[in-house]
Protein backbone atom coordinates (compact mmCIF):
# COMPACT_ATOMS: atom_id res chain seq x y z
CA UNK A 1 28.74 -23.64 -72.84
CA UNK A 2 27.22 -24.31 -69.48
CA UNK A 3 23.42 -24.76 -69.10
CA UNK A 4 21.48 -24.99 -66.00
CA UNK A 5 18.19 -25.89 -65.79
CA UNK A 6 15.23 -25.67 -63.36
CA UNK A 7 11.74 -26.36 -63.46
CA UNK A 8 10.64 -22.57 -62.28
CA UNK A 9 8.09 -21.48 -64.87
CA UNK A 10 9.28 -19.39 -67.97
CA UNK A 11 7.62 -16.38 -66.79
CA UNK A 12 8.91 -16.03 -63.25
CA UNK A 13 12.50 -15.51 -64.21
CA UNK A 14 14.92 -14.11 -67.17
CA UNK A 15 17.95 -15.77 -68.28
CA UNK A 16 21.77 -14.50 -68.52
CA UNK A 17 24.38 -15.35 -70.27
CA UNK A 18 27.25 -14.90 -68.75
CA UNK A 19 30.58 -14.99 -69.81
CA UNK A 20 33.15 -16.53 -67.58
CA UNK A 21 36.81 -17.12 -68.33
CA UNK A 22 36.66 -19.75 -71.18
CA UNK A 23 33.08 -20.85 -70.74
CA UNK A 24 29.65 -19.00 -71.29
CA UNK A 25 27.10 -19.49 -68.74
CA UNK A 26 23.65 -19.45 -68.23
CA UNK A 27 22.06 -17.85 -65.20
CA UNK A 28 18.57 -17.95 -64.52
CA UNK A 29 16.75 -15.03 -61.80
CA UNK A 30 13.91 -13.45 -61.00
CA UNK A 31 12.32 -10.31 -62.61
CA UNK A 32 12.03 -8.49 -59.87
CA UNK A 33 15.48 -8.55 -58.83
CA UNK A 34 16.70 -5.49 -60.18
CA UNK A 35 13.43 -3.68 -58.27
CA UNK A 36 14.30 -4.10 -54.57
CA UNK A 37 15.41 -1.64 -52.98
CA UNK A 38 19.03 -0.19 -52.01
CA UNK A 39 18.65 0.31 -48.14
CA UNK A 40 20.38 3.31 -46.71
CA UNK A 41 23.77 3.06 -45.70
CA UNK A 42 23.38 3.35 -41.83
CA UNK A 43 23.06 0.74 -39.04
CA UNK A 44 19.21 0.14 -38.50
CA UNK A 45 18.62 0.42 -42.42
CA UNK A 46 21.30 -2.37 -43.05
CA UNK A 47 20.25 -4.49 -40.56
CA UNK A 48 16.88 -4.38 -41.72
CA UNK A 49 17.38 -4.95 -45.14
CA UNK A 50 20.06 -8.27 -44.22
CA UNK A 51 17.04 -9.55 -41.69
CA UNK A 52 14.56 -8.94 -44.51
CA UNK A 53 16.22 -10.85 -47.27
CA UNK A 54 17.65 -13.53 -45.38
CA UNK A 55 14.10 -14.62 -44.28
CA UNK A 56 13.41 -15.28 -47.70
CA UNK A 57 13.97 -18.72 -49.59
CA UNK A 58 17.17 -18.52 -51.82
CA UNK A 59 16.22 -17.39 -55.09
CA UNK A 60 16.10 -18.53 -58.14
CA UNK A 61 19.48 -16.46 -58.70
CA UNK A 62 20.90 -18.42 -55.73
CA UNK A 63 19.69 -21.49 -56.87
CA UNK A 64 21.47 -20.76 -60.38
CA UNK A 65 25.05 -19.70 -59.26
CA UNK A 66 25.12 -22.58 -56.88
CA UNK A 67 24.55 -25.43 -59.15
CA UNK A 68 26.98 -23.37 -62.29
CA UNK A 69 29.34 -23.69 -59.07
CA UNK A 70 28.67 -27.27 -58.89
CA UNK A 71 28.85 -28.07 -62.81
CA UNK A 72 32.30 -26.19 -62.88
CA UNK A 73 33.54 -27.39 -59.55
CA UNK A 74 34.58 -23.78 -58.55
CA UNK A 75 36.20 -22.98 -55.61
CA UNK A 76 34.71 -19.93 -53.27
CA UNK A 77 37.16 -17.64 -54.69
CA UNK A 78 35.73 -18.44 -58.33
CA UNK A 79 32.25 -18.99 -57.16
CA UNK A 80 32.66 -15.14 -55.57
CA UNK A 81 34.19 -14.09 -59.06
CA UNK A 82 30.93 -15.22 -60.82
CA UNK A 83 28.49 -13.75 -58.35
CA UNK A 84 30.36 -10.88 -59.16
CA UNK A 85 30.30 -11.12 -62.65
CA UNK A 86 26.36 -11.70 -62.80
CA UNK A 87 25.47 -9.14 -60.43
CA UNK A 88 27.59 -6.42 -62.15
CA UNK A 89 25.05 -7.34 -65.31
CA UNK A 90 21.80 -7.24 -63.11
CA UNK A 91 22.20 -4.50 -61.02
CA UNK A 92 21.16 -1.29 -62.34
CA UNK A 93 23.90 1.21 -62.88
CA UNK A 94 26.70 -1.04 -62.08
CA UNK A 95 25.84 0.51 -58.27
CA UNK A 96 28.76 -1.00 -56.41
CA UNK A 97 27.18 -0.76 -53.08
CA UNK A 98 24.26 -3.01 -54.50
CA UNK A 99 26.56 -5.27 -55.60
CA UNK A 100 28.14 -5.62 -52.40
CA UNK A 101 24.85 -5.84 -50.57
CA UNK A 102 23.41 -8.61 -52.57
CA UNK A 103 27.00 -10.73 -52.55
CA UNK A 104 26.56 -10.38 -48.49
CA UNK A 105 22.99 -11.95 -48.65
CA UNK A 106 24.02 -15.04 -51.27
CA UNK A 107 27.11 -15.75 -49.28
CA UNK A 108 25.31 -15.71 -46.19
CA UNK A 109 22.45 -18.34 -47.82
CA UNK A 110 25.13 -20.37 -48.55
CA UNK A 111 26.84 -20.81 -45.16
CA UNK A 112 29.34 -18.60 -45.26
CA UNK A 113 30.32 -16.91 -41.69
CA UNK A 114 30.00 -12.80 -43.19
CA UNK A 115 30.46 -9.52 -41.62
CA UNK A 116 29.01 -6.42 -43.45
CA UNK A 117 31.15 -2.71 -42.76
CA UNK A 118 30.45 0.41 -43.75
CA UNK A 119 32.07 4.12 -43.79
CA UNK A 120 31.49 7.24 -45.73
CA UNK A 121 28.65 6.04 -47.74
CA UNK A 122 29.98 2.79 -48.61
CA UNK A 123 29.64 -0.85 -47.56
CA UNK A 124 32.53 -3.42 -47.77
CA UNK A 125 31.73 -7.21 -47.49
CA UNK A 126 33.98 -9.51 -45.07
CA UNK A 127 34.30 -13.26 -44.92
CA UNK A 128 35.57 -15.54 -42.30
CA UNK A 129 38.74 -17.32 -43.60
CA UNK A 130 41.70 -19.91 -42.10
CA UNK A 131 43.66 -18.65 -45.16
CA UNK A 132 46.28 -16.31 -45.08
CA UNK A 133 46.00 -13.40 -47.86
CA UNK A 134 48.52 -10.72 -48.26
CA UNK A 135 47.85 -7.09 -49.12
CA UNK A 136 44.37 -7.63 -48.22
CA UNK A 137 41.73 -5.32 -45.22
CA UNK A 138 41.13 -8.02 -42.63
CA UNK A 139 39.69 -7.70 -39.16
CA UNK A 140 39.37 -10.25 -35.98
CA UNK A 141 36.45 -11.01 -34.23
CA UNK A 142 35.75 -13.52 -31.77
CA UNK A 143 38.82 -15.40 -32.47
CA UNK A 144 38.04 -15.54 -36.25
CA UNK A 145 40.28 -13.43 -39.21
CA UNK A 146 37.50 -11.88 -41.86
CA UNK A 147 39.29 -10.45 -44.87
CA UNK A 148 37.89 -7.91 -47.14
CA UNK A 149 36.31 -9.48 -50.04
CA UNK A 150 35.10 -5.86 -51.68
CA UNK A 151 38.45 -4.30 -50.96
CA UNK A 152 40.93 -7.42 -51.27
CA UNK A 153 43.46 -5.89 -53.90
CA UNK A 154 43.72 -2.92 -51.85
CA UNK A 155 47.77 -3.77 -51.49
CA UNK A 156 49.84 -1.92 -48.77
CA UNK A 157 47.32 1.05 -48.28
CA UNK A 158 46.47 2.08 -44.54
CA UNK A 159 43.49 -0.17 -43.44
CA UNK A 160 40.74 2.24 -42.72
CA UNK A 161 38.71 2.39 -39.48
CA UNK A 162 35.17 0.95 -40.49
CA UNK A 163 31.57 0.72 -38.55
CA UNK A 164 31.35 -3.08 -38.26
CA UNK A 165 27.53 -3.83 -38.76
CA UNK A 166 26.05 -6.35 -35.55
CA UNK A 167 23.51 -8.12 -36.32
CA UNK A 168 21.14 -9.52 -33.11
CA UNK A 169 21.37 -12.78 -33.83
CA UNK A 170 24.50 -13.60 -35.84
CA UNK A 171 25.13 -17.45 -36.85
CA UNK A 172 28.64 -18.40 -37.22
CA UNK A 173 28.78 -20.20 -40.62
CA UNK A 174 31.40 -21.65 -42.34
CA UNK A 175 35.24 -20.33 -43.58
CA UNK A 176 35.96 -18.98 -47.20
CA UNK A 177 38.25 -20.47 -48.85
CA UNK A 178 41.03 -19.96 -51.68
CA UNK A 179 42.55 -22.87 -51.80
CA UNK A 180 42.88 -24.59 -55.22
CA UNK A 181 43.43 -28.18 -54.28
CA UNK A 182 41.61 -29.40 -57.41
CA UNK A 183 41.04 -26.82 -60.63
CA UNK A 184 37.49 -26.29 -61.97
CA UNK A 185 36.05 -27.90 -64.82
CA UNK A 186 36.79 -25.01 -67.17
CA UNK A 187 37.13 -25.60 -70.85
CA UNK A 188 40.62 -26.02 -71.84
CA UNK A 189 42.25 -22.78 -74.44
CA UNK A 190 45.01 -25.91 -75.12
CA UNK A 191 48.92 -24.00 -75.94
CA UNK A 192 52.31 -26.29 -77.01
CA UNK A 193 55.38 -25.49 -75.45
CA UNK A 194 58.76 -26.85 -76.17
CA UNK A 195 61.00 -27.87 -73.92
CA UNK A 196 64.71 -28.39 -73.38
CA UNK A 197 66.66 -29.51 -70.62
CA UNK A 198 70.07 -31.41 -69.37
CA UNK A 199 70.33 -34.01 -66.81
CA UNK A 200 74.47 -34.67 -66.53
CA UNK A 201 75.43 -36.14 -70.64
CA UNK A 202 71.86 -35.99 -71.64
CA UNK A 203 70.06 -33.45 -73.27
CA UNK A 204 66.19 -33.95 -73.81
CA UNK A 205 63.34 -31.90 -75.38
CA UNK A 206 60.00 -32.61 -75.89
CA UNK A 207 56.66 -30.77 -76.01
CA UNK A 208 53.50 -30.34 -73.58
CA UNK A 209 50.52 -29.23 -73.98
CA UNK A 210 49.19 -26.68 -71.24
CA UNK A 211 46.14 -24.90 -70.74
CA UNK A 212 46.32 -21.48 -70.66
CA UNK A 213 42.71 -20.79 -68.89
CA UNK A 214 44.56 -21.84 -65.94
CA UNK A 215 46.77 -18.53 -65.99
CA UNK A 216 43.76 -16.54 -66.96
CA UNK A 217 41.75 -16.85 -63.86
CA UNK A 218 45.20 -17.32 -61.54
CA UNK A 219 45.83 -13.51 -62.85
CA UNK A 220 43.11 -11.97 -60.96
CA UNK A 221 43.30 -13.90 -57.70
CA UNK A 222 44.62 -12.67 -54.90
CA UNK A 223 48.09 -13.09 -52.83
CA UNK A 224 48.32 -16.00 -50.79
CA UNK A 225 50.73 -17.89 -48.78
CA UNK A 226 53.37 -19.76 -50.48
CA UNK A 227 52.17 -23.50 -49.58
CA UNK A 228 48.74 -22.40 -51.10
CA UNK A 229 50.74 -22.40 -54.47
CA UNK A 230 52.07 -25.43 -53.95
CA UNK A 231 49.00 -27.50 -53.39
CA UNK A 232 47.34 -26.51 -56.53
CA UNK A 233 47.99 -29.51 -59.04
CA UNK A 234 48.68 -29.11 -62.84
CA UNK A 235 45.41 -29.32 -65.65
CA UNK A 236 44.71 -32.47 -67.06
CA UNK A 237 46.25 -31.00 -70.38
CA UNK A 238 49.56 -30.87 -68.95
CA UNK A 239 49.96 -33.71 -66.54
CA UNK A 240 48.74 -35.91 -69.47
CA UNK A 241 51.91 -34.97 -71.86
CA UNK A 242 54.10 -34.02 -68.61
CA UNK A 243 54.30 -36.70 -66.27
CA UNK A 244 54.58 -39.90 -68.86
CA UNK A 245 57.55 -38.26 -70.43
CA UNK A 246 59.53 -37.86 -67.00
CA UNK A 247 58.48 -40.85 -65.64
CA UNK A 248 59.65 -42.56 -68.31
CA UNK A 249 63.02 -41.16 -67.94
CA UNK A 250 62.88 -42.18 -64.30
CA UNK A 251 62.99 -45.70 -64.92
CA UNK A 252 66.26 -47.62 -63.37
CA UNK A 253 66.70 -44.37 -61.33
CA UNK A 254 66.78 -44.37 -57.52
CA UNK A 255 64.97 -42.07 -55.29
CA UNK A 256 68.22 -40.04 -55.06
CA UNK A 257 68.84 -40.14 -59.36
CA UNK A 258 65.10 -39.56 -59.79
CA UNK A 259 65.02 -36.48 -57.32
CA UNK A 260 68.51 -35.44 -59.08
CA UNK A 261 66.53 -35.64 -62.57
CA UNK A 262 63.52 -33.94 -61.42
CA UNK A 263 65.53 -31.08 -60.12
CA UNK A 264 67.54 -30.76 -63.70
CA UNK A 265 64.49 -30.03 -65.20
CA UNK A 266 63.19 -27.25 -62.82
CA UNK A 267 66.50 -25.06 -63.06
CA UNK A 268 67.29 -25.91 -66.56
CA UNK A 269 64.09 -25.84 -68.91
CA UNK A 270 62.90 -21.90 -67.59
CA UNK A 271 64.32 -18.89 -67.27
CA UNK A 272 65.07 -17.09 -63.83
CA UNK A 273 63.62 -13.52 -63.94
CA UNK A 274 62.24 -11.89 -60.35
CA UNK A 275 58.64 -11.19 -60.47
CA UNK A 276 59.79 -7.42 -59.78
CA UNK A 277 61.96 -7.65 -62.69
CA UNK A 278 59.51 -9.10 -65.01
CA UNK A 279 56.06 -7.90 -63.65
CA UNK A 280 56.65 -4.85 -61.87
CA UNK A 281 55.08 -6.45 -58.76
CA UNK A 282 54.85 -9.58 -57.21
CA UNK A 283 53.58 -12.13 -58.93
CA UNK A 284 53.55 -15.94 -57.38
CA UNK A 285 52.59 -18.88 -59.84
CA UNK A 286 51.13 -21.77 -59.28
CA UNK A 287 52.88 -25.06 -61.80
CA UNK A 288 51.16 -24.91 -64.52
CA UNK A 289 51.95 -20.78 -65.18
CA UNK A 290 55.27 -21.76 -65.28
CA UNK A 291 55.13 -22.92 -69.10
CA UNK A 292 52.93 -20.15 -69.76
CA UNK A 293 55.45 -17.28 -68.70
CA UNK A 294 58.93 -16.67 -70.30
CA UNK A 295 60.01 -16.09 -66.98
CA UNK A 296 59.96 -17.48 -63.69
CA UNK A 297 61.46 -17.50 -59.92
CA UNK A 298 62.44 -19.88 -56.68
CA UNK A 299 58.73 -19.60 -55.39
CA UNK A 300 57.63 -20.78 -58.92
CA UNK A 301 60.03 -23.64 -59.24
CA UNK A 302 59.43 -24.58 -56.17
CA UNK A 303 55.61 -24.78 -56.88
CA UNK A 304 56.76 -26.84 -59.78
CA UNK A 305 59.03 -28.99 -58.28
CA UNK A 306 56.78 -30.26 -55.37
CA UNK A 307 53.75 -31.33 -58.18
CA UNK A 308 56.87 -33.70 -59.95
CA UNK A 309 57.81 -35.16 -56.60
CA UNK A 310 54.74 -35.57 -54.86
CA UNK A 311 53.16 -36.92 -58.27
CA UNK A 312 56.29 -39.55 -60.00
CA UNK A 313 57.66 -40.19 -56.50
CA UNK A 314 55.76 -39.62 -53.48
CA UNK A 315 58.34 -38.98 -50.88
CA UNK A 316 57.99 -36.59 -47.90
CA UNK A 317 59.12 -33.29 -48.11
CA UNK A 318 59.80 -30.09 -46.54
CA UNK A 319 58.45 -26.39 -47.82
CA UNK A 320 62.29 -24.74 -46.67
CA UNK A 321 62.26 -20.24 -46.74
CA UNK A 322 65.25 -18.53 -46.36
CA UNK A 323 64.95 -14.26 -45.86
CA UNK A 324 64.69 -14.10 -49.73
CA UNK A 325 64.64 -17.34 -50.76
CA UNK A 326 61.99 -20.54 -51.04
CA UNK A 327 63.55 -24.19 -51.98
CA UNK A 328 62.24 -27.64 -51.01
CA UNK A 329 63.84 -31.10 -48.90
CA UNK A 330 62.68 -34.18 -50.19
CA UNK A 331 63.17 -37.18 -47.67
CA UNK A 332 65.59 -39.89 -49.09
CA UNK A 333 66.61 -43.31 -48.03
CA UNK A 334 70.69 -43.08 -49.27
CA UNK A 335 72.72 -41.05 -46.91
CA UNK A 336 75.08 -38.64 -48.02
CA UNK A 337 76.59 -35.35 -47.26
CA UNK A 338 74.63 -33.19 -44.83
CA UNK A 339 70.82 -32.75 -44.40
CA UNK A 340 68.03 -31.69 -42.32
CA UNK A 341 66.88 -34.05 -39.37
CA UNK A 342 63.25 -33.70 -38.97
CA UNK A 343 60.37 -36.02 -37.31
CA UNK A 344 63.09 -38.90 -37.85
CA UNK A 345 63.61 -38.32 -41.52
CA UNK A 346 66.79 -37.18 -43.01
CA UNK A 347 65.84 -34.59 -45.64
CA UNK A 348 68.09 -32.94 -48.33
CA UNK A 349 67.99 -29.72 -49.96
CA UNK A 350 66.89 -30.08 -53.49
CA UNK A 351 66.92 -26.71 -54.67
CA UNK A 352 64.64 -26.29 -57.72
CA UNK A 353 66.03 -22.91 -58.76
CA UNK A 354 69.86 -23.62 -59.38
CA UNK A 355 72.23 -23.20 -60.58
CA UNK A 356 71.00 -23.78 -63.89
CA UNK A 357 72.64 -26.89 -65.92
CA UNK A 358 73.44 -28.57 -62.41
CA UNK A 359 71.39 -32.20 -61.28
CA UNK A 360 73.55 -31.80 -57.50
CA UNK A 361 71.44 -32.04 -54.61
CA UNK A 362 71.94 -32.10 -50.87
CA UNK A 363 73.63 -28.79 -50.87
CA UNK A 364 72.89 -26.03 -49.51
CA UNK A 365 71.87 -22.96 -51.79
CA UNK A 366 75.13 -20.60 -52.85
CA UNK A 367 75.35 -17.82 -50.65
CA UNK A 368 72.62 -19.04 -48.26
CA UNK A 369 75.27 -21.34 -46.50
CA UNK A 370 75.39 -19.69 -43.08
CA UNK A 371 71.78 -18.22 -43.23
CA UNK A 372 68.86 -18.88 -41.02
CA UNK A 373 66.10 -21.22 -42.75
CA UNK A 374 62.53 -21.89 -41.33
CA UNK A 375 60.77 -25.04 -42.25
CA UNK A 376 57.28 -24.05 -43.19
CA UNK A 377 55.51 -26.50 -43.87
CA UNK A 378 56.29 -30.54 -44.10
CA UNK A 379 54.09 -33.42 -46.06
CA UNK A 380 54.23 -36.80 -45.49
């Protein structure tokens, strides 16, 4: 459980507790928050209400969510997902235009560049973001995307044309982010998973342990692009059983045996099942929802597969998309067969999909042989 503390006096504020993935926390706000009043929803009556409580010192509520941001080491998506969470409790009625009002005002306190729309009676809160998010409202202004925090699931539905609310003196703050570069400090709901793979004569299983928080909160969060997936790094939980057992098994190997053995592993210890297939809809996983899902795809593996390289061997690769199909080129010293020549590097396909029960690498995806690939993205 997650306590935070301040030195406001007993009777000026109430306390929450809130329930948040696997934790329980404890917000603190004022008494009077659930007595201000909802503004109409029209132009002068928004802007005076936003003017009104942005003059004021952050509140204790503020104060509360910022530092149970800090303790957990939440990104703003998460952060967002508890403001939620705590205003959905505080606001009377579960009013979803309150909701949506107040979110505006603590995101602004805390720096966040935020537009405010409205139509038919209802507001809808925009952030500034350098992120790209799929099936989500967004508008441009001034040169800056703002996607649609209240409406972001709203998939492939027709973007309505909203009143955008200006505001006389408008500060530019900073961008929203999803990115998951590091996870948060959540406790760990610990799983074992048993695995089973073979790398040319050998066959190996062992077990992990993996933390299945991780696929609790990735479930709600919205569609992003494919390198975002990438980037986000396995628990603790499961890089601690993980990466000692492979990198064991590395030992002796060359970069081009160790990439071979890394990419065994990725197409033979899951099974291949479209997200369509499986889920009905797509569904992109970061690593660690790979052991946490009897199925999986090339956008998973690949997710998967660049963690184990850029972790055990930390050689430069390429993020490689095909019409219908994402794989990985890792940068290796021995030269053989055909490859990519990029920025001076010779980089070979090391597809992390398949075919299942094969280590080969440097070759070119079956039936992708005469297709069109962009590179996407490289790391160094």
């Amino acid at each position: 459980m997650i306590f935070v503390s301040f030195s406001s006096p007993v009777w000026a504020y109430q306390e929450l507790r809130l329930p948040f993935y696997s934790e329980t926390v404890r917000i603190r706000y004022e008494k009077e928050l659930s007595k201000l009043p909802l503004p109409q929803i029209e132009e002068r009556a928004l802007r005076q209400f936003f003017l009104r409580a942005k003059a004021q010192p952050p509140s204790t509520l503020s104060h509360s969510l910022r530092k149970a941001r800090r303790t957990l080491r939440l990104n703003d998506w998460l952060y967002y997902e508890l403001m939620q969470k705590a205003l959905e409790k505080l606001l009377p009625d579960n009013d979803s235009n309150s909701q949506v009002l107040w979110s505006w005002v603590l995101l602004s306190h805390a720096g966040f560049d935020t537009h405010l729309a409205y139509l038919d009676n209802r507001v809808f809160l925009y952030v500034y973001t350098q992120d790209q998010v799929y099936e989500a409202p967004v508008i441009d202004d001034g040169g800056r995307s703002y996607v649609n925090l209240t409406d972001i699931k709203a998939g492939r539905q027709k973007q309505r044309a909203l009143y955008l609310l200006n505001l006389p003196e408008k500060v530019q703050g900073h961008a929203f982010s999803f990115r998951l570069k590091e996870l948060p400090l959540l406790r760990p709901e610990i799983e074992e998973q048993s695995l089973r793979f073979h790398y040319k004569s050998e066959v190996h299983e062992f077990t992990v342990s993996v933390d299945r928080t991780v696929a609790s909160y990735m479930d709600t969060y919205p569609i992003l692009a494919e390198s975002h997936y990438l980037e986000t790094p396995l628990s603790d939980t499961l890089a601690q059983t993980l990466y000692p057992y492979l990198s064991t098994h590395l030992t002796g190997k060359n970069e081009w045996q160790a990439t071979e053995f890394l990419a065994a592993f990725t197409r033979s210890a899951f099974q291949y099942k479209e997200d369509k297939v499986h889920f009905g809809c797509s569904k992109p996983m970061v690593a660690e929802e790979l052991f946490l899902y009897p199925y999986s795809d090339c956008e998973d593996r690949t997710a998967l597969f660049f963690n184990l390289v850029n972790e055990l061997l930390g050689l430069p690769m390429l993020l490689i998309a095909y019409p219908d199909h994402l794989t990985m080129a890792v940068a290796l010293p021995q030269k053989k067969g055909s490859y990519i020549r990029y920025e001076g590097r010779n980089y070979y396909i090391c597809d992390p999909t398949g075919p299942a029960g094969s280590h080969e690498i440097g070759v070119t995806p079956k039936g992708y042989e005469n297709t069109a690939y962009n590179i996407l993205k490289s790391y160094e």
